[in-house]
PDB file of N, CA and C in Angstrom:
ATOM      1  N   UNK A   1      -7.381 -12.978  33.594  1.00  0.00           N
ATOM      2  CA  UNK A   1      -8.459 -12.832  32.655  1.00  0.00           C
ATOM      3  C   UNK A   1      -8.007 -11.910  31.523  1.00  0.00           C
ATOM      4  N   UNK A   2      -8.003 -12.320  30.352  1.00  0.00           N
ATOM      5  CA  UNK A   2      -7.848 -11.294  29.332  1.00  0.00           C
ATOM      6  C   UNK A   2      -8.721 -10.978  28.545  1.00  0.00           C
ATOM      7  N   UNK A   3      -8.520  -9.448  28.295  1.00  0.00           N
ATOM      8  CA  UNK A   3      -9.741  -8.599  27.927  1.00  0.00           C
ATOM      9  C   UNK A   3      -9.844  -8.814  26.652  1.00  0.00           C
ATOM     10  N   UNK A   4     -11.211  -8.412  25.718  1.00  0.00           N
ATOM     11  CA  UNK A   4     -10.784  -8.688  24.308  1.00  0.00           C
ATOM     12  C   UNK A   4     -11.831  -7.258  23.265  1.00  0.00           C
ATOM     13  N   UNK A   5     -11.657  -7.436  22.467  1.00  0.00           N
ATOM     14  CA  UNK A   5     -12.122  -5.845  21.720  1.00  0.00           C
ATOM     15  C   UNK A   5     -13.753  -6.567  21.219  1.00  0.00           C
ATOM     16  N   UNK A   6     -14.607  -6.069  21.679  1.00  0.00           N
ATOM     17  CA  UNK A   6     -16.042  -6.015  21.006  1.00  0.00           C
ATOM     18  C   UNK A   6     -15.544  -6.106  19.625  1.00  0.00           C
ATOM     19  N   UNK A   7     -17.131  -6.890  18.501  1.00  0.00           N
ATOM     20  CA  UNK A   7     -16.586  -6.737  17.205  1.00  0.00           C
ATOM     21  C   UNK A   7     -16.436  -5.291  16.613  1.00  0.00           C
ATOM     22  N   UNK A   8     -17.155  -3.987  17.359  1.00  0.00           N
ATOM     23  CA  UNK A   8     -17.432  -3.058  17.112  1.00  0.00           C
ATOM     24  C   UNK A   8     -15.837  -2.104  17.054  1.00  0.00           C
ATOM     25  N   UNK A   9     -15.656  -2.812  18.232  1.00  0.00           N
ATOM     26  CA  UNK A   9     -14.310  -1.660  18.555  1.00  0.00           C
ATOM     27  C   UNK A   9     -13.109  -2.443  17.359  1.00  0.00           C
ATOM     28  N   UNK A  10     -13.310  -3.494  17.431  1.00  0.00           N
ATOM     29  CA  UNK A  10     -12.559  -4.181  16.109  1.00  0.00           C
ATOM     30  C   UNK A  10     -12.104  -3.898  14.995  1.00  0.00           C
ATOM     31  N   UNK A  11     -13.160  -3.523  14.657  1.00  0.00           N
ATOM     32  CA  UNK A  11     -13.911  -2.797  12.647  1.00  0.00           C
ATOM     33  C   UNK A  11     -13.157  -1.015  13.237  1.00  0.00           C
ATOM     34  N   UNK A  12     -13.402  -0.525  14.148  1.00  0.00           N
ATOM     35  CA  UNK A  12     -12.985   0.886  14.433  1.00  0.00           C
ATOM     36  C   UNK A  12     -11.178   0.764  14.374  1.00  0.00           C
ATOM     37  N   UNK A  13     -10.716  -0.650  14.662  1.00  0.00           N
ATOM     38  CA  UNK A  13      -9.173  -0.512  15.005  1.00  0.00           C
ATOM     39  C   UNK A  13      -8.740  -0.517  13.221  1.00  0.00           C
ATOM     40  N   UNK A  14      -9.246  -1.108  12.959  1.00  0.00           N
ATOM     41  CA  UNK A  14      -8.906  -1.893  11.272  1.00  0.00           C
ATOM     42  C   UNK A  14      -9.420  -0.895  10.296  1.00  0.00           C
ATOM     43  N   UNK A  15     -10.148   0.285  10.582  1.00  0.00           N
ATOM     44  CA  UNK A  15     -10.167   1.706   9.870  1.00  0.00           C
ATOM     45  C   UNK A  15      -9.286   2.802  10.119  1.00  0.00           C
ATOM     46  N   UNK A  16      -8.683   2.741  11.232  1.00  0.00           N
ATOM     47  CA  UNK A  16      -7.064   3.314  11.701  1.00  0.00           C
ATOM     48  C   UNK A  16      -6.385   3.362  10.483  1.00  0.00           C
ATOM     49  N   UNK A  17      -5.952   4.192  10.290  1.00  0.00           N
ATOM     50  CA  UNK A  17      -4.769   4.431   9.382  1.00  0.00           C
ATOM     51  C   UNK A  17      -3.404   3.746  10.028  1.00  0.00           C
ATOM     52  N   UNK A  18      -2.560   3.162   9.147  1.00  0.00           N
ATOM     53  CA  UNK A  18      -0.914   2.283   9.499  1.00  0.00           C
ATOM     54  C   UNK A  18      -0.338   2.888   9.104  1.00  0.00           C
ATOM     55  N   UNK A  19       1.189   3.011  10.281  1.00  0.00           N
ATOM     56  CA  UNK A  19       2.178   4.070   9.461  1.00  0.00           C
ATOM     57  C   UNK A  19       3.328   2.823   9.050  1.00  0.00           C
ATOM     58  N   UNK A  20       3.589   2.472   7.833  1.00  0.00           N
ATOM     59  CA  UNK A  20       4.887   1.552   7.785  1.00  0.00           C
ATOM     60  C   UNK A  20       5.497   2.026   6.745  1.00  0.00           C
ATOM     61  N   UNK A  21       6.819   1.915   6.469  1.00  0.00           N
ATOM     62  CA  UNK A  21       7.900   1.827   6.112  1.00  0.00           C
ATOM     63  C   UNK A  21       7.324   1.739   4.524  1.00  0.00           C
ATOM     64  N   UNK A  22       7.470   3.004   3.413  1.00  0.00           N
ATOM     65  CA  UNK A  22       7.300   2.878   1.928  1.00  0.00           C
ATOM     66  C   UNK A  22       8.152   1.749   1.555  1.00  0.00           C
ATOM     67  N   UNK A  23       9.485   1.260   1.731  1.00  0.00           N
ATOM     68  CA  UNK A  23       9.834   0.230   1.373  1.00  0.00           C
ATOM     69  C   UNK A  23       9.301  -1.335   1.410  1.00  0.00           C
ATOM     70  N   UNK A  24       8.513  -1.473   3.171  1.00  0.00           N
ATOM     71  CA  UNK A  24       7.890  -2.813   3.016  1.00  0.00           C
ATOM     72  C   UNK A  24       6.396  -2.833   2.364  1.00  0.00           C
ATOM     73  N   UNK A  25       5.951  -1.572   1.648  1.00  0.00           N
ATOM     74  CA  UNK A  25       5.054  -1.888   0.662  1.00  0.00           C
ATOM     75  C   UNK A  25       5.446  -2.219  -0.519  1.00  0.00           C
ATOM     76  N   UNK A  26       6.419  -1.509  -1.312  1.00  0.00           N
ATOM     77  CA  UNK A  26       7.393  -2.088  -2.148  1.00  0.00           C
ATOM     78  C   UNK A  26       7.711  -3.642  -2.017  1.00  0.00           C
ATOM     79  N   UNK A  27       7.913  -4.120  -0.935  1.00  0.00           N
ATOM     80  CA  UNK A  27       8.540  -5.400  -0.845  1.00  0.00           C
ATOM     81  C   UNK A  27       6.721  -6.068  -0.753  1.00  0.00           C
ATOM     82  N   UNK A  28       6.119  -6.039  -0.335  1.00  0.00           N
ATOM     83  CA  UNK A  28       4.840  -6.271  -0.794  1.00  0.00           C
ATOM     84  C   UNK A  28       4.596  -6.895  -1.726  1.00  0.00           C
ATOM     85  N   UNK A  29       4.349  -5.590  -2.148  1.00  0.00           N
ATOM     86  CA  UNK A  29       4.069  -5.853  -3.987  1.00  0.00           C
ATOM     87  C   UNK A  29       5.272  -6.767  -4.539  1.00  0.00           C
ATOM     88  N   UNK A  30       5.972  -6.710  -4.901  1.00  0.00           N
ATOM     89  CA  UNK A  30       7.248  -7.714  -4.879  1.00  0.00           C
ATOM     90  C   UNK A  30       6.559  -8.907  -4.788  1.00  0.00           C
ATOM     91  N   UNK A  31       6.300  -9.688  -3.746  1.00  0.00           N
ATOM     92  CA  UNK A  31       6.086 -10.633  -2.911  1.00  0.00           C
ATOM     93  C   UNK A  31       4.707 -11.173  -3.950  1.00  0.00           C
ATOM     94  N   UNK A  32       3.540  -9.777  -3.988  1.00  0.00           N
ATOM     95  CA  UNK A  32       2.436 -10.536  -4.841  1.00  0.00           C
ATOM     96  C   UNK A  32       3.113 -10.968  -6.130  1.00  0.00           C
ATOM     97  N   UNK A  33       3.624 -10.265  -6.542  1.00  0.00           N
ATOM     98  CA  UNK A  33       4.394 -10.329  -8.174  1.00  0.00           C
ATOM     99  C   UNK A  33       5.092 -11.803  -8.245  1.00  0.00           C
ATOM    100  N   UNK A  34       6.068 -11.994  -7.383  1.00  0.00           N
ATOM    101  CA  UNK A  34       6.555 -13.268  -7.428  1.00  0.00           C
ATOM    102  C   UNK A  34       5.692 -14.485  -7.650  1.00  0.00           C
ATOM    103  N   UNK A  35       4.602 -14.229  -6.031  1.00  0.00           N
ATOM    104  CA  UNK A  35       3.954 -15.362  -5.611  1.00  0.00           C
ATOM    105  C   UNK A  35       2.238 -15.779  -6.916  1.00  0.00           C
ATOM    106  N   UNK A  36       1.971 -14.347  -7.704  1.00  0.00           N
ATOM    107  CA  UNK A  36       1.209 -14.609  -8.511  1.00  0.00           C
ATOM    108  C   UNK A  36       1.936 -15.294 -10.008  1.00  0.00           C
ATOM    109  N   UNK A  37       3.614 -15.306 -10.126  1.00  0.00           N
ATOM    110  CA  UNK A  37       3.503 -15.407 -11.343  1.00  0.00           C
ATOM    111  C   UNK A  37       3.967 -17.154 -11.198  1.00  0.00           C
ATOM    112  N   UNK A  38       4.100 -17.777 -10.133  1.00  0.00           N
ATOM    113  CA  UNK A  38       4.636 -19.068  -9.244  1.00  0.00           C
ATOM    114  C   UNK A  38       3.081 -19.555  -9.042  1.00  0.00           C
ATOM    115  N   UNK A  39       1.967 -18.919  -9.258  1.00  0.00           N
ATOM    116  CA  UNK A  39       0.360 -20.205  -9.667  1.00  0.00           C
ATOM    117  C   UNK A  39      -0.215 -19.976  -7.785  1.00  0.00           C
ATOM    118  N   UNK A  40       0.624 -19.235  -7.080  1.00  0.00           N
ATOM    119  CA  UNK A  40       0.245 -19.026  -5.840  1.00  0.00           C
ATOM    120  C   UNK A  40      -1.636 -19.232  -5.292  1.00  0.00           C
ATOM    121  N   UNK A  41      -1.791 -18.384  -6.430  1.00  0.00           N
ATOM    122  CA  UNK A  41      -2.990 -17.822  -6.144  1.00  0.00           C
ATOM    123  C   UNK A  41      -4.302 -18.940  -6.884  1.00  0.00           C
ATOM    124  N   UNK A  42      -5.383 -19.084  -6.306  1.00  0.00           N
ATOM    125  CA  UNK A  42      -6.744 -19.488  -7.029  1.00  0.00           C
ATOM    126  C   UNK A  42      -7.521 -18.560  -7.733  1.00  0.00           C
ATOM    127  N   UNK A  43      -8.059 -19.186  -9.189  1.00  0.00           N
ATOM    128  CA  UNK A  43      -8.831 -18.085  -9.676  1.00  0.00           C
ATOM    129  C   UNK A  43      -9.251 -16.868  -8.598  1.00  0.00           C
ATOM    130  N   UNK A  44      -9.993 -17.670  -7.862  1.00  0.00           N
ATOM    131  CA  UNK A  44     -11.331 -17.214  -7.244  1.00  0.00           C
ATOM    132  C   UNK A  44     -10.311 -16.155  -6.312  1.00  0.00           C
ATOM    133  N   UNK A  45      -9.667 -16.022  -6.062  1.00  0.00           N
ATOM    134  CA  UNK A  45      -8.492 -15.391  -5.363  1.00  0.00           C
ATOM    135  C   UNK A  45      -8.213 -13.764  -5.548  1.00  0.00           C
ATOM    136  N   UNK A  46      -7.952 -14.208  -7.008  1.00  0.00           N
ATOM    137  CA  UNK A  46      -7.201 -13.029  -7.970  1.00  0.00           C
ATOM    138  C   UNK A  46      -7.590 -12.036  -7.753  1.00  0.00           C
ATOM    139  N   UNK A  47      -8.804 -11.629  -7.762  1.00  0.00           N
ATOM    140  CA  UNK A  47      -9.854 -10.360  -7.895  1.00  0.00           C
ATOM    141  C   UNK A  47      -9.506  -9.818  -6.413  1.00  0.00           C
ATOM    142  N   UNK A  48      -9.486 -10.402  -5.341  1.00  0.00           N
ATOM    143  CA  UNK A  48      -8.462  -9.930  -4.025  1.00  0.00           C
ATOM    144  C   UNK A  48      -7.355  -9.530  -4.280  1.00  0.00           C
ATOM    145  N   UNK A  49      -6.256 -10.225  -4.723  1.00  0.00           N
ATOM    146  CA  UNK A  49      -4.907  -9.988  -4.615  1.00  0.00           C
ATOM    147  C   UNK A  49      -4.955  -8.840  -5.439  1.00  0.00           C
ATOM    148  N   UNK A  50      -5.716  -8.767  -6.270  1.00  0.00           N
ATOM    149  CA  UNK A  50      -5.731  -7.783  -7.635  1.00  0.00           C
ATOM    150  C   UNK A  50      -5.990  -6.350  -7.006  1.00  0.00           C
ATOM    151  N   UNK A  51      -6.931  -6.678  -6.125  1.00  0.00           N
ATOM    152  CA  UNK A  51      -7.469  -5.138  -5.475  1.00  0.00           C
ATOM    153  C   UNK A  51      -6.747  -4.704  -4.515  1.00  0.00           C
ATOM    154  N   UNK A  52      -5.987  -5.408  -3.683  1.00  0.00           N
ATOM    155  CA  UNK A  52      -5.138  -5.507  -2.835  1.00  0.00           C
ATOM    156  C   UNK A  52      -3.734  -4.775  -3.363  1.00  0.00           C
ATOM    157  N   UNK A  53      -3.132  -5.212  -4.619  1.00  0.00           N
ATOM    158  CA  UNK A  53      -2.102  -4.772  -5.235  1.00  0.00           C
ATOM    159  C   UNK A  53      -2.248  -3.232  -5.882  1.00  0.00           C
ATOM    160  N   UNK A  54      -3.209  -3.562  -6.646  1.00  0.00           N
ATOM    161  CA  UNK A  54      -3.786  -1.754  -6.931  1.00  0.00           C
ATOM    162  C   UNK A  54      -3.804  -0.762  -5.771  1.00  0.00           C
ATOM    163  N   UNK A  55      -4.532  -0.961  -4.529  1.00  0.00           N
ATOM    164  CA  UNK A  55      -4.768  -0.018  -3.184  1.00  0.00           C
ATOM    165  C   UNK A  55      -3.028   0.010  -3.087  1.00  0.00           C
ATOM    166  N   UNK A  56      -2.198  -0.795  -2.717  1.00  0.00           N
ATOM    167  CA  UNK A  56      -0.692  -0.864  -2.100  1.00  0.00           C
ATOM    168  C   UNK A  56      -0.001   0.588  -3.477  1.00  0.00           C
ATOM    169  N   UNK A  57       0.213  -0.254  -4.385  1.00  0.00           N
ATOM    170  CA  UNK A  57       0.514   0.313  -5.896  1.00  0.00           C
ATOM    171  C   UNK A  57       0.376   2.306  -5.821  1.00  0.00           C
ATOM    172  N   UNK A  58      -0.909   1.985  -5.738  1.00  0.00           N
ATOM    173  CA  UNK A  58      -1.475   3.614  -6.115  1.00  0.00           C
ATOM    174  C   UNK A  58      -0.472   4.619  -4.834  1.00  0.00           C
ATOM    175  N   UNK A  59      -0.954   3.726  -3.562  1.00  0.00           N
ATOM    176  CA  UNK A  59      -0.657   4.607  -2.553  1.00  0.00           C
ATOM    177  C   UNK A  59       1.202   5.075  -2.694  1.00  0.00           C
ATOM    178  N   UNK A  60       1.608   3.711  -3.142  1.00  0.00           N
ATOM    179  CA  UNK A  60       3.014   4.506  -3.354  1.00  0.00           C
ATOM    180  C   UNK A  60       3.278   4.884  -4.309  1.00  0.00           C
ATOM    181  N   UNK A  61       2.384   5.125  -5.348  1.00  0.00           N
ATOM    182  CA  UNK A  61       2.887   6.057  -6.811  1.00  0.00           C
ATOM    183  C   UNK A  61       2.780   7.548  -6.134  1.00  0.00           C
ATOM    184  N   UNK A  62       1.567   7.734  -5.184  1.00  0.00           N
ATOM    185  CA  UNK A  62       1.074   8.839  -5.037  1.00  0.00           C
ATOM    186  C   UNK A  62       1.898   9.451  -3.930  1.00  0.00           C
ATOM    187  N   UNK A  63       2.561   8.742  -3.427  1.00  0.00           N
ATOM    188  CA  UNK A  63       3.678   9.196  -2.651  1.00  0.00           C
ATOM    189  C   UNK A  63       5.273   9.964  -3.187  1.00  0.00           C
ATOM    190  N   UNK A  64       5.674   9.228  -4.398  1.00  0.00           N
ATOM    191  CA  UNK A  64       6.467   9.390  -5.439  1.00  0.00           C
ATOM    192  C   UNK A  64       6.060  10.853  -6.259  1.00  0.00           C
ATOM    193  N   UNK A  65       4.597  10.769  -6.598  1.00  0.00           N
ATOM    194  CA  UNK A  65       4.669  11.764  -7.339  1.00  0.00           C
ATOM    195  C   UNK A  65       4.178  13.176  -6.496  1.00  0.00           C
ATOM    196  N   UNK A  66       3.578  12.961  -4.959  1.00  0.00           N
ATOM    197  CA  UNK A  66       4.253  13.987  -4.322  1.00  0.00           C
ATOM    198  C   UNK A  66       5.608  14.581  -4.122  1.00  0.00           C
ATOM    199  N   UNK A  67       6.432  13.443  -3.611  1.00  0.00           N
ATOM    200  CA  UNK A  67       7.627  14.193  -3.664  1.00  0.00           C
ATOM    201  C   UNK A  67       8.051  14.950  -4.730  1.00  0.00           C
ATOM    202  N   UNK A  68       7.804  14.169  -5.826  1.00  0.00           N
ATOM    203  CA  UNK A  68       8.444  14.453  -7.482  1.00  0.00           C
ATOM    204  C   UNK A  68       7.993  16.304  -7.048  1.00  0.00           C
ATOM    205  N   UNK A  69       6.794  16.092  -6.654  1.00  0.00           N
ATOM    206  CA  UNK A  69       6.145  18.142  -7.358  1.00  0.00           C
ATOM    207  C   UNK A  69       6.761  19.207  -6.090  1.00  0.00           C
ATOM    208  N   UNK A  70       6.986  17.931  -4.850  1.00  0.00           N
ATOM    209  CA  UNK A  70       7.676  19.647  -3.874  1.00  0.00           C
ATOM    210  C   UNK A  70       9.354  19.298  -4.767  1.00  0.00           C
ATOM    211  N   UNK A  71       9.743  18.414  -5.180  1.00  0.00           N
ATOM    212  CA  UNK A  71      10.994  18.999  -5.542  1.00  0.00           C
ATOM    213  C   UNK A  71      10.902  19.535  -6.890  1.00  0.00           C
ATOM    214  N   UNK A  72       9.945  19.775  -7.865  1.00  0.00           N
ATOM    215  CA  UNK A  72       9.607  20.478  -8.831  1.00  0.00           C
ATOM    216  C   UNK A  72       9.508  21.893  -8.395  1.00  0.00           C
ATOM    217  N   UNK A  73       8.765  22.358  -7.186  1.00  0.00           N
ATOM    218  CA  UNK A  73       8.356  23.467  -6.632  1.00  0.00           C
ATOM    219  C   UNK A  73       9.545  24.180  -6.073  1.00  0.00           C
ATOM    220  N   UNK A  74      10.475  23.246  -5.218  1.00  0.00           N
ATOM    221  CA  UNK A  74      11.822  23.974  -5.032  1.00  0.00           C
ATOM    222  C   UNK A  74      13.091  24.611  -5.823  1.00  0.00           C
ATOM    223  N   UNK A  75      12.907  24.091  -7.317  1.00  0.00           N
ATOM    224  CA  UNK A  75      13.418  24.391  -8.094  1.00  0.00           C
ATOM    225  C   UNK A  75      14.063  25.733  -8.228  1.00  0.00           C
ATOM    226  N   UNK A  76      14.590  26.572  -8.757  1.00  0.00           N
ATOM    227  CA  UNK A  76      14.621  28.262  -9.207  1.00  0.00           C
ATOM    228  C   UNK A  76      13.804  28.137 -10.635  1.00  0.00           C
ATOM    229  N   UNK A  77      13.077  29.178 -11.101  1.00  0.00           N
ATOM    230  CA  UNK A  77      12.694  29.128 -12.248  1.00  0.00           C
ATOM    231  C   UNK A  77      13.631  29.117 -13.140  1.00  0.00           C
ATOM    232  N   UNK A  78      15.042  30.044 -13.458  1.00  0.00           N
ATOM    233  CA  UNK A  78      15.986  30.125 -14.272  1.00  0.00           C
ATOM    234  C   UNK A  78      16.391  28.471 -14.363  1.00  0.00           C
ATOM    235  N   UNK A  79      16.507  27.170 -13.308  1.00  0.00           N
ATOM    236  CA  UNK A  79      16.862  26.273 -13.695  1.00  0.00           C
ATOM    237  C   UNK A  79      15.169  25.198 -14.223  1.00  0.00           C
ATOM    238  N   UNK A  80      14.394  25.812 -14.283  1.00  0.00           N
ATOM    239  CA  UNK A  80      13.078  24.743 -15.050  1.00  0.00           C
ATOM    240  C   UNK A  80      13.588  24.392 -16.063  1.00  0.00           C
TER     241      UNK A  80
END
């Protein structure tokens, strides 16, 4: 017999935070970029992929420009 997740416990798994690899979001985005500029997508579509690409996008700018400020912060002042 196999067990299966209430819809409740479902929606609770899929608000979990994912830990993956900054590169296969990169390759991600990639992937929309290709597959949107190849007609992939339906109008009615876009406004998904669109929001989808922005959430991916942001999260790894904001990753980038963390690092960017602790290695700003490690700096010596004489070399700013």
């Amino acid at each position: 017999m196999s067990k299966k997740l209430t819809e409740k416990e479902h929606k609770e798994v899929l608000n979990k935070d994912a830990y993956i690899k900054l590169d296969t979001v990169l390759q991600i985005l990639k992937c929309l970029d290709i597959a949107s500029s190849r007609g992939a997508f339906k109008g009615n579509e876009m406004s998904f992929v669109g929001t989808l690409y922005d959430s991916l996008s942001k999260g790894l700018n904001k990753v980038f420009e963390e690092e960017i400020n602790k290695k700003s912060e490690t700096i010596p002042v004489d070399e700013k």
